[in-house]
Protein backbone atom coordinates (compact mmCIF):
# COMPACT_ATOMS: atom_id res chain seq x y z
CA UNK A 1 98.05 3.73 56.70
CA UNK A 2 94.77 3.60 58.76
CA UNK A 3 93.78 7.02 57.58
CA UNK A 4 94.36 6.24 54.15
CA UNK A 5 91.97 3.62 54.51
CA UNK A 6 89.50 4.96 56.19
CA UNK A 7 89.83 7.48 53.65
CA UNK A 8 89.57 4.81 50.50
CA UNK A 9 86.53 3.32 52.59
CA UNK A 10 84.27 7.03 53.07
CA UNK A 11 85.20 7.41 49.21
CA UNK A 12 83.40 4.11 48.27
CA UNK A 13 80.66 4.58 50.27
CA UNK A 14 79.75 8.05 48.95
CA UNK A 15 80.55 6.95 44.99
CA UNK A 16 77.98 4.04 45.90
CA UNK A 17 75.20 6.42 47.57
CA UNK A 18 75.97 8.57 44.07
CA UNK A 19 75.19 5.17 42.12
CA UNK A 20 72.17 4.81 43.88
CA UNK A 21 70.66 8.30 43.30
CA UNK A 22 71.11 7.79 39.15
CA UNK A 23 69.60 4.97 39.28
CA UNK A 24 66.56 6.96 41.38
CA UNK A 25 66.81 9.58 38.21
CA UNK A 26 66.66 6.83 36.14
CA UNK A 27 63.78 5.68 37.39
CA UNK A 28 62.02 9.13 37.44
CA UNK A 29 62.82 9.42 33.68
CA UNK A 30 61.17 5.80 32.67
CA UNK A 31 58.38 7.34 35.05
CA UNK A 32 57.79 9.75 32.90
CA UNK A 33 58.38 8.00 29.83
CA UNK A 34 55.81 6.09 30.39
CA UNK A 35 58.34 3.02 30.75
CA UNK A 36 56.88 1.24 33.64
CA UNK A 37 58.23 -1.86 33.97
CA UNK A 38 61.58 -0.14 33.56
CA UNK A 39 61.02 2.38 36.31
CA UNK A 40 59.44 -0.37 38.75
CA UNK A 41 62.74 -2.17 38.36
CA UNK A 42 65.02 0.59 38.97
CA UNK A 43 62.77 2.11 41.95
CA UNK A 44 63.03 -1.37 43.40
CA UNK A 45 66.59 -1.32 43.18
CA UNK A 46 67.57 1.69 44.60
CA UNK A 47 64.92 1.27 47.72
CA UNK A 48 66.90 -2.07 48.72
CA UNK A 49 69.93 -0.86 48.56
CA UNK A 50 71.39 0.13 52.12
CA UNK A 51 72.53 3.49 50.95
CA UNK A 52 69.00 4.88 49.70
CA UNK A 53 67.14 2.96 51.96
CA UNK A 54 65.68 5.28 54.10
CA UNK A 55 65.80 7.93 51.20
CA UNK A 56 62.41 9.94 50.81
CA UNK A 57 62.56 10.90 47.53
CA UNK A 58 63.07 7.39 46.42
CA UNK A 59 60.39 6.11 48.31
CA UNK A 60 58.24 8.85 46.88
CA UNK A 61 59.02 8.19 43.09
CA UNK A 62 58.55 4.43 43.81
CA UNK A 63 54.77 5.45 45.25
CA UNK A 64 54.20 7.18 42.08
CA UNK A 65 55.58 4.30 39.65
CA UNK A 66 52.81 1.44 41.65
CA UNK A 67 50.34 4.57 41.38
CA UNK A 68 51.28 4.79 37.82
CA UNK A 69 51.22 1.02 37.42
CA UNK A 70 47.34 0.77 39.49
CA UNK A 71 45.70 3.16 36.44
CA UNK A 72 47.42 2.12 33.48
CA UNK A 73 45.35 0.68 31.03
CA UNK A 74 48.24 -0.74 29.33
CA UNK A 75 47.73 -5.00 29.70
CA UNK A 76 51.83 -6.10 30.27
CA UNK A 77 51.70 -2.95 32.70
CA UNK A 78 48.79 -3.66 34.95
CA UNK A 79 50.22 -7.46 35.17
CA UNK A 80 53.42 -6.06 36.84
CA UNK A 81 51.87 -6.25 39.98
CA UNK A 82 48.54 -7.54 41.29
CA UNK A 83 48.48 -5.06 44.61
CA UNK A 84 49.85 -1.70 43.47
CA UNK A 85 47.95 0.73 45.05
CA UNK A 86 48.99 -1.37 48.23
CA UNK A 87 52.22 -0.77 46.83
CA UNK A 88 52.04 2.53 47.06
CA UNK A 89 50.16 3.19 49.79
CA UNK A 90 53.24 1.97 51.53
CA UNK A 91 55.66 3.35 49.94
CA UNK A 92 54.31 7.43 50.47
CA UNK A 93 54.19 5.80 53.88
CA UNK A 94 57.97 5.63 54.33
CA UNK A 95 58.38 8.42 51.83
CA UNK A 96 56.44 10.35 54.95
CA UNK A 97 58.84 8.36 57.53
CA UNK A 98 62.35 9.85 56.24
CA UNK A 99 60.82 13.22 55.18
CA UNK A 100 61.35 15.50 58.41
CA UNK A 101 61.37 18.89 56.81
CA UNK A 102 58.52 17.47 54.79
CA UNK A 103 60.04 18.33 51.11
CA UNK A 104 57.80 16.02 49.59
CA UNK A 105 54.55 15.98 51.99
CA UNK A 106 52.17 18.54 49.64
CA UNK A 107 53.11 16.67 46.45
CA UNK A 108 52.14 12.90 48.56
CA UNK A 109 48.86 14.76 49.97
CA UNK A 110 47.50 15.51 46.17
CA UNK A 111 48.90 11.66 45.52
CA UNK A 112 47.25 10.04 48.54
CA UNK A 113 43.93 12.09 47.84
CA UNK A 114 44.19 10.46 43.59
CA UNK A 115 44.63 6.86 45.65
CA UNK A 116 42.08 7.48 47.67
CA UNK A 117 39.34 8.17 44.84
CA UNK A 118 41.22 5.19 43.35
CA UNK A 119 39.91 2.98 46.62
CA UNK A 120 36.23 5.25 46.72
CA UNK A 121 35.45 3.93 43.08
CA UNK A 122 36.52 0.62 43.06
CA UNK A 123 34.43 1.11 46.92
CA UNK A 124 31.33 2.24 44.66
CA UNK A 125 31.97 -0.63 42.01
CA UNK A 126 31.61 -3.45 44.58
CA UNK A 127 28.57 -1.12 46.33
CA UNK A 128 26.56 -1.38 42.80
CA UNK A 129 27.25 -4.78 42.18
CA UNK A 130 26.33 -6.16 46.17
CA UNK A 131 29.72 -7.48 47.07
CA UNK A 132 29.39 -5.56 50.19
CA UNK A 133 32.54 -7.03 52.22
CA UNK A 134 35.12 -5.62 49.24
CA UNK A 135 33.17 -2.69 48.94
CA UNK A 136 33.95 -2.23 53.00
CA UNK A 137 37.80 -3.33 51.91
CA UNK A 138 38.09 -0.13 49.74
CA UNK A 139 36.22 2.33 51.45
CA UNK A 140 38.43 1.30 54.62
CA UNK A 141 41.69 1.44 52.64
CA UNK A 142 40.48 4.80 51.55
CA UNK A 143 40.73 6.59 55.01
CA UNK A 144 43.52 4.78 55.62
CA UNK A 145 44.89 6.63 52.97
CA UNK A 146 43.93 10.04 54.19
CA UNK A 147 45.21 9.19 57.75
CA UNK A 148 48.78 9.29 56.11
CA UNK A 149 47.99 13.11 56.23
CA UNK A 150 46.30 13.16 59.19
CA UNK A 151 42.69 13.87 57.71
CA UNK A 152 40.08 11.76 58.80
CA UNK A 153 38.01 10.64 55.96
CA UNK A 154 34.79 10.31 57.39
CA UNK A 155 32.87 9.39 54.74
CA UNK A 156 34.69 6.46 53.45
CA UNK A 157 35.14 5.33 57.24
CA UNK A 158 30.57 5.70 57.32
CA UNK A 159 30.07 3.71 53.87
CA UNK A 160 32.80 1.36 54.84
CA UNK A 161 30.85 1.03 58.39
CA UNK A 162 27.53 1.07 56.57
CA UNK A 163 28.45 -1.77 53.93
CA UNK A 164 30.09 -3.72 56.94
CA UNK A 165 26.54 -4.33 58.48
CA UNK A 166 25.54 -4.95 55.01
CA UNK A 167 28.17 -7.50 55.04
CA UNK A 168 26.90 -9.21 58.27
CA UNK A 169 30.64 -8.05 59.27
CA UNK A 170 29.34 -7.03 63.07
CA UNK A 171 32.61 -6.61 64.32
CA UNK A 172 34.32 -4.66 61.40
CA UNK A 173 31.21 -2.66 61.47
CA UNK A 174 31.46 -1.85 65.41
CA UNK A 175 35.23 -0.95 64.85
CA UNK A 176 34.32 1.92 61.55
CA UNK A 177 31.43 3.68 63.99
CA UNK A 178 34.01 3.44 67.28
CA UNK A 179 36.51 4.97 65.10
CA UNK A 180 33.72 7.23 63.67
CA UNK A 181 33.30 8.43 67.32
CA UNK A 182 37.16 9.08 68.60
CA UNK A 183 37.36 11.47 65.08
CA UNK A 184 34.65 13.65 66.87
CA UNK A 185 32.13 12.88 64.23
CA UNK A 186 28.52 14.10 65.42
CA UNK A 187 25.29 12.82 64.80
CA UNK A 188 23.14 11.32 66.92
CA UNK A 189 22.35 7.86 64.48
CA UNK A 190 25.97 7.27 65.39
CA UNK A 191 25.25 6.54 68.96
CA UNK A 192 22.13 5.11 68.03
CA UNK A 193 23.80 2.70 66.13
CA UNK A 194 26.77 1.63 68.28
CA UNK A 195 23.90 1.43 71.30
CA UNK A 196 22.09 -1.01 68.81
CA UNK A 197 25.16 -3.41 67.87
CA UNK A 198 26.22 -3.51 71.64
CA UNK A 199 21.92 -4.34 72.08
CA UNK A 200 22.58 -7.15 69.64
CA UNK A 201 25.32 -8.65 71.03
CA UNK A 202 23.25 -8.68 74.34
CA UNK A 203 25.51 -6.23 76.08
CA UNK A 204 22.99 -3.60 77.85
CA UNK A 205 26.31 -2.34 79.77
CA UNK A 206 27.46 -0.93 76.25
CA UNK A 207 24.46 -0.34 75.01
CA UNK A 208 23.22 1.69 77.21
CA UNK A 209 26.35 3.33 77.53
CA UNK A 210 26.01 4.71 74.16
CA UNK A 211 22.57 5.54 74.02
CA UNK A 212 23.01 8.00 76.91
CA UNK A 213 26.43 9.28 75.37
CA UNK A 214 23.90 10.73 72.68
CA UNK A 215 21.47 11.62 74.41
CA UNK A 216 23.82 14.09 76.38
CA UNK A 217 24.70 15.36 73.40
CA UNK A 218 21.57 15.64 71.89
CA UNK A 219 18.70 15.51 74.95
CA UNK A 220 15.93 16.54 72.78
CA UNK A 221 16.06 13.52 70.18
CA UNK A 222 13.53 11.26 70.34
CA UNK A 223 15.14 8.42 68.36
CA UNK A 224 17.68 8.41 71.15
CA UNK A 225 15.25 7.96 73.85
CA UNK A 226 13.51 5.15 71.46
CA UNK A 227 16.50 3.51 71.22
CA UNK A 228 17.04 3.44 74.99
CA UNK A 229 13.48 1.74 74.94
CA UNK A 230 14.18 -0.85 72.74
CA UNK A 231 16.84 -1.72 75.23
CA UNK A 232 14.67 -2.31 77.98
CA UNK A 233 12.41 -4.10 75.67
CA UNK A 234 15.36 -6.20 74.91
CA UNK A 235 16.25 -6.94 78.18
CA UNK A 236 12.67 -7.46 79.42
CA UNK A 237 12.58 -3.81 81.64
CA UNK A 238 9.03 -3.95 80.96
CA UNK A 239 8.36 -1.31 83.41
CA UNK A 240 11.33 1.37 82.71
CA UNK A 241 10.19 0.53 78.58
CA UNK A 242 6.51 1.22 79.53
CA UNK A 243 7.52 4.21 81.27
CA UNK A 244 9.63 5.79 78.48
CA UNK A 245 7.14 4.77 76.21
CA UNK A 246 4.18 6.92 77.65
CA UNK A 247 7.09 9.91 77.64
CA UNK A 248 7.82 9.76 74.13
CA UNK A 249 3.93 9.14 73.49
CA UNK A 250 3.67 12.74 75.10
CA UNK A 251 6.51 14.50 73.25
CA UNK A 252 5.43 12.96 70.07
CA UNK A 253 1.55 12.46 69.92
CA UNK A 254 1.77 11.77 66.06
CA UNK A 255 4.13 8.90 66.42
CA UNK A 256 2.21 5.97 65.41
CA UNK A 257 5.42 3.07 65.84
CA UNK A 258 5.82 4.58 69.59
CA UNK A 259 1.75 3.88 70.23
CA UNK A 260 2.48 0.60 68.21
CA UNK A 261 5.17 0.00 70.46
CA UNK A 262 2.85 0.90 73.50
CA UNK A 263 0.56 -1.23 72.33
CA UNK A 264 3.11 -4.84 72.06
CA UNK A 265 3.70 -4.26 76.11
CA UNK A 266 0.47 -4.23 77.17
CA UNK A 267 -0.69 -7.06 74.91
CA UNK A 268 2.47 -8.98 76.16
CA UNK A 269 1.16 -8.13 79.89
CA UNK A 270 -2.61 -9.01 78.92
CA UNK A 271 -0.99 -12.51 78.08
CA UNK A 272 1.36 -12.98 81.03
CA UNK A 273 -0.40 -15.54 83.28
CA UNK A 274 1.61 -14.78 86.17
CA UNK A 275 -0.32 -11.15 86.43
CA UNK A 276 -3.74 -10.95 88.30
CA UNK A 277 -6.84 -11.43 86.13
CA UNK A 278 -7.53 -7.63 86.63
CA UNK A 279 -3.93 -6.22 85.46
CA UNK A 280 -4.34 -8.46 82.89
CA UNK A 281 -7.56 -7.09 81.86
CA UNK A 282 -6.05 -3.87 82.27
CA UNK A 283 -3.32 -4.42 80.28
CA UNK A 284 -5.95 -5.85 77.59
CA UNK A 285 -7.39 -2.92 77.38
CA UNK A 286 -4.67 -0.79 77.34
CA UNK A 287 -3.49 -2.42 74.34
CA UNK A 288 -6.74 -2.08 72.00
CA UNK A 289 -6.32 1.63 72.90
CA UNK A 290 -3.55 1.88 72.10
CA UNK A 291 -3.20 -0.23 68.70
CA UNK A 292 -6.55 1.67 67.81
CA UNK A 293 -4.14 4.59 68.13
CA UNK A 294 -1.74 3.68 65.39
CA UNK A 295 -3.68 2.93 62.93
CA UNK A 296 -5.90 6.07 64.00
CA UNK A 297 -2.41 7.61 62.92
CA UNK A 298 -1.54 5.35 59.98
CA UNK A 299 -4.32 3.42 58.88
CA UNK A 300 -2.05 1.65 56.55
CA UNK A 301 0.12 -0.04 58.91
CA UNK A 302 0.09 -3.45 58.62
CA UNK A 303 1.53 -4.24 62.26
CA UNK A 304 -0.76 -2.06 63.62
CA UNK A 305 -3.63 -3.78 62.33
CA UNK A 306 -2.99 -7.33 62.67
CA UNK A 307 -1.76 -6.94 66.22
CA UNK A 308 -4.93 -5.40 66.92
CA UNK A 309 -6.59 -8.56 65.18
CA UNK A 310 -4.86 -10.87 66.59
CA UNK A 311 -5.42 -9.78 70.20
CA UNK A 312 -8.71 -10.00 69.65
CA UNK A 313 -8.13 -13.40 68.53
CA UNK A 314 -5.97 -14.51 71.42
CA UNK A 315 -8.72 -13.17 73.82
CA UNK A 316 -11.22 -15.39 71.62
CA UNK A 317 -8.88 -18.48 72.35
CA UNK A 318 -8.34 -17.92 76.39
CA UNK A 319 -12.34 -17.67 76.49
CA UNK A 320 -12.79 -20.62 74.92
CA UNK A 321 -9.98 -22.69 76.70
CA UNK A 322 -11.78 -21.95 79.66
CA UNK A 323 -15.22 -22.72 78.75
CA UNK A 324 -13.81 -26.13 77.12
CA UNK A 325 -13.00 -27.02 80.36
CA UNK A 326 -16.49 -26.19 82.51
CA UNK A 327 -18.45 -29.27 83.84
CA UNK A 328 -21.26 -30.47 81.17
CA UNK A 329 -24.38 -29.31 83.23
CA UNK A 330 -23.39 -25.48 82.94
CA UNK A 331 -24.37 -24.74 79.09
CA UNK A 332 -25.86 -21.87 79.63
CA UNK A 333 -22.53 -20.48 81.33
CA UNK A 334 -20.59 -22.35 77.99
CA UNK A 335 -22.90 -20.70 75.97
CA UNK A 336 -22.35 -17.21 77.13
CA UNK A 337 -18.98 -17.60 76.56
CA UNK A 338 -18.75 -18.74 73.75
CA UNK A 339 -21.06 -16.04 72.30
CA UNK A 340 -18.38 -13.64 73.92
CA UNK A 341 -15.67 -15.57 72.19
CA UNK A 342 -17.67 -15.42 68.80
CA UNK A 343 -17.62 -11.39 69.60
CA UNK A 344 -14.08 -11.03 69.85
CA UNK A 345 -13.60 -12.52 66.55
CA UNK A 346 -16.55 -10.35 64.60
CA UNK A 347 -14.09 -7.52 65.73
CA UNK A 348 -10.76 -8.39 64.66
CA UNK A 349 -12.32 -9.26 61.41
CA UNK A 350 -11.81 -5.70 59.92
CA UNK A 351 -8.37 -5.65 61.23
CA UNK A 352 -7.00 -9.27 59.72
CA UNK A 353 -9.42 -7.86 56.55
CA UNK A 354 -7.27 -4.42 56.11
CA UNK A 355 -3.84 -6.49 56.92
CA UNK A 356 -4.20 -9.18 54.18
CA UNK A 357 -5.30 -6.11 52.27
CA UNK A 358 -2.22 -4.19 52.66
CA UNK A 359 -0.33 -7.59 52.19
CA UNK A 360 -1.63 -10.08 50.35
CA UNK A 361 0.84 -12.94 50.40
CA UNK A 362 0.88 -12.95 54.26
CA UNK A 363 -0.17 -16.82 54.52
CA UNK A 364 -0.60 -15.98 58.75
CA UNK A 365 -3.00 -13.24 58.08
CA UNK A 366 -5.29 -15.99 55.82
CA UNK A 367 -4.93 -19.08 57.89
CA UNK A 368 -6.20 -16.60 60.60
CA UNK A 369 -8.84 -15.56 58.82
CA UNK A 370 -10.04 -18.97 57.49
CA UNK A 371 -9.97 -20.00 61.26
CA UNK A 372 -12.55 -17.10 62.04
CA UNK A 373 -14.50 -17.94 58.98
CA UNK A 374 -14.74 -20.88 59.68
CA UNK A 375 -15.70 -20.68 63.07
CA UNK A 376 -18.35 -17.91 62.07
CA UNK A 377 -20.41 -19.85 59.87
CA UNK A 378 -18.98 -17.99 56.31
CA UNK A 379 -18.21 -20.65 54.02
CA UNK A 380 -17.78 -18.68 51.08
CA UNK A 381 -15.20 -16.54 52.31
CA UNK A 382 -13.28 -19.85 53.69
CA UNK A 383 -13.40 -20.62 50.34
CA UNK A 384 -11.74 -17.75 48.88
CA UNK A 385 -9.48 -17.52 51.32
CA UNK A 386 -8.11 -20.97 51.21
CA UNK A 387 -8.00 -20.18 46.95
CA UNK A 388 -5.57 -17.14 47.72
CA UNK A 389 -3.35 -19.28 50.26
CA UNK A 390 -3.42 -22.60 47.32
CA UNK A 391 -2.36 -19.94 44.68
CA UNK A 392 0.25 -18.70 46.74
CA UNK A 393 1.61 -21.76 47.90
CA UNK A 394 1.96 -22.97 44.15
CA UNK A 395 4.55 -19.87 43.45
């Protein structure tokens, strides 16, 4: 009597299993019918069911109903679901999972590489119209779809890194370049970027880390060994910066933002009061050479120029602070210096002059210049001047 049984019981099973795979046909047919909401319901069906469960095929056919279902154009079709290609991202997943002699694996890879375009132009949609963060959403969902097949999609995982940044997503955007680098993915702006998030976040551990991964890789970039400056800039290495600086100077004499760059450290030394009057006058120096250089090498640089200017300036002001403060009987010592003061100003004239040139709604660059003005006896151009920073400050 137990066999019989046992017998009655294997029979049920197998006539259910049976059930189950009709109603996976039946599915296929709405599929292609073109009967969607029909199909979803059947697919649905059969994947819950115990006996089909873990059934590849069905799981396949459901991946291609919510695939179906994502590009309809069809109104009571497309409101069957409001995340189908999530759907059936999922479901090729598990289609993948019970699929060990991998029957149905070619067929999902030309699927998976229709949902991925799917996710790249939805990616490009959000792109065009600046909603950065979804357009990061779809280009990541878009490699994630071509890691089902083990094929890293590089350049979704770059725009979706690219648009994360865009985003202000720092994190999200550290994550797409890390996983940029384990998929072997060469360039040397990669580690040029990572080095410059990690600088960001104020981690010069990381940072630096990075920056010399590249540079191993690629020991003849320059952009990696300006990127390693701007480290030590960051963290205030003002020597190993000044040093690297004066390298890249000599590997790249036509570099006008590395003599710019030259150019901040010694003006930030020429300023430091803690230096001794002759490094600082060094330093001062230093600096006007080597601003004079970058605009030698760009003459329309606008940082180039007002930096120059407004050292010039700042040497005015630390002349005059100290002849403010000499006792009344030495004039003629007060009025030496201020002459020499009055010099410093005649010269960054042309400089402030070219920079309001090359932008004219810099309101620093004219309340610099009406300060000189004024202080040089041209009240005509103070009027100007203060005309152009009125009509500005009326927009």
């Amino acid at each position: 009597m137990k066999k019989i049984a046992l017998l009655l019981l294997l029979v049920t099973t197998i006539t259910v299993a049976f059930g189950q795979k009709n109603v996976r046909q039946s599915a296929s047919n709405y599929l292609k019918d073109g009967k969607l909401d029909k199909a979803m319901e059947a697919i649905n069906q059969c994947v819950l069911d115990p006996s089909t469960a873990q059934d590849a095929k069905a799981w396949f056919i459901r991946g291609n109903v919510y695939l179906e279902i994502s590009n309809t154009k069809d109104e009571k079709f497309k409101s069957l679901d409001a995340e189908p290609l999530t759907k059936a991202l999922e479901s090729y997943r598990k289609s993948i999972e019970f699929d060990p002699k991998k029957e149905y694996y070619n067929d999902i890879l030309i699927k998976l590489d229709w949902q991925r375009n799917n996710y790249y132009n939805a990616a490009v949609e959000n792109y065009n119209k600046k909603l950065y963060k979804d357009a990061m959403i779809n280009f990541g969902k878009g490699a994630d779809v071509m890691e089902l097949a083990n094929v890293t999609d590089t350049s979704s995982i770059l725009n979706a890194a690219t648009c994360a940044s865009l985003a202000n997503e720092k994190e999200a955007s550290k994550q797409y370049y890390l996983k940029l680098l384990k998929s072997n993915y060469k360039s040397p702006v990669l580690y040029i970027t990572l080095s410059d998030i990690y600088r960001q976040d104020k981690d010069s551990a990381n940072s630096l880390k990075y920056v010399r991964m590249g540079q191993q890789e690629y020991p003849n970039d320059l952009r990696l060994f300006l990127a390693e400056t701007n480290i030590y800039l960051t963290f205030n290495n003002t020597p190993k910066a000044l040093s690297n600086l004066k390298v890249a100077m000599a590997k790249d004499s036509t570099n006008y933002s590395v003599a710019f760059a030259l150019g901040t450290i010694y003006d930030n030394i020429s300023n430091d009061t803690t230096q001794p009057a002759d490094q600082r006058q060094k330093a001062f120096e230093n600096a006007i050479a080597a601003y004079t250089n970058a605009i030698r090498l760009n003459a329309d640089y606008f940082e180039g120029n007002y930096n120059l200017g407004a050292l010039y300036v700042n040497k005015a002001a630390s002349i005059n602070e100290v002849a403010t403060k000499l006792p009344l009987e030495e004039t003629t010592k007060f009025d030496k210096m201020k002459k020499e003061a009055d010099g410093y100003l005649e010269k960054a004239l042309p400089f402030l002059e070219k920079a309001t040139e090359l932008q004219p709604a810099d309101v620093n660059t004219l309340f610099t210049l009406k300060q000189i003005y004024s202080r040089t006896n041209k009240p005509d151009k103070v009027k100007a001047v203060q005309e152009k920073i009125n009509a500005i400050q009326k927009k």
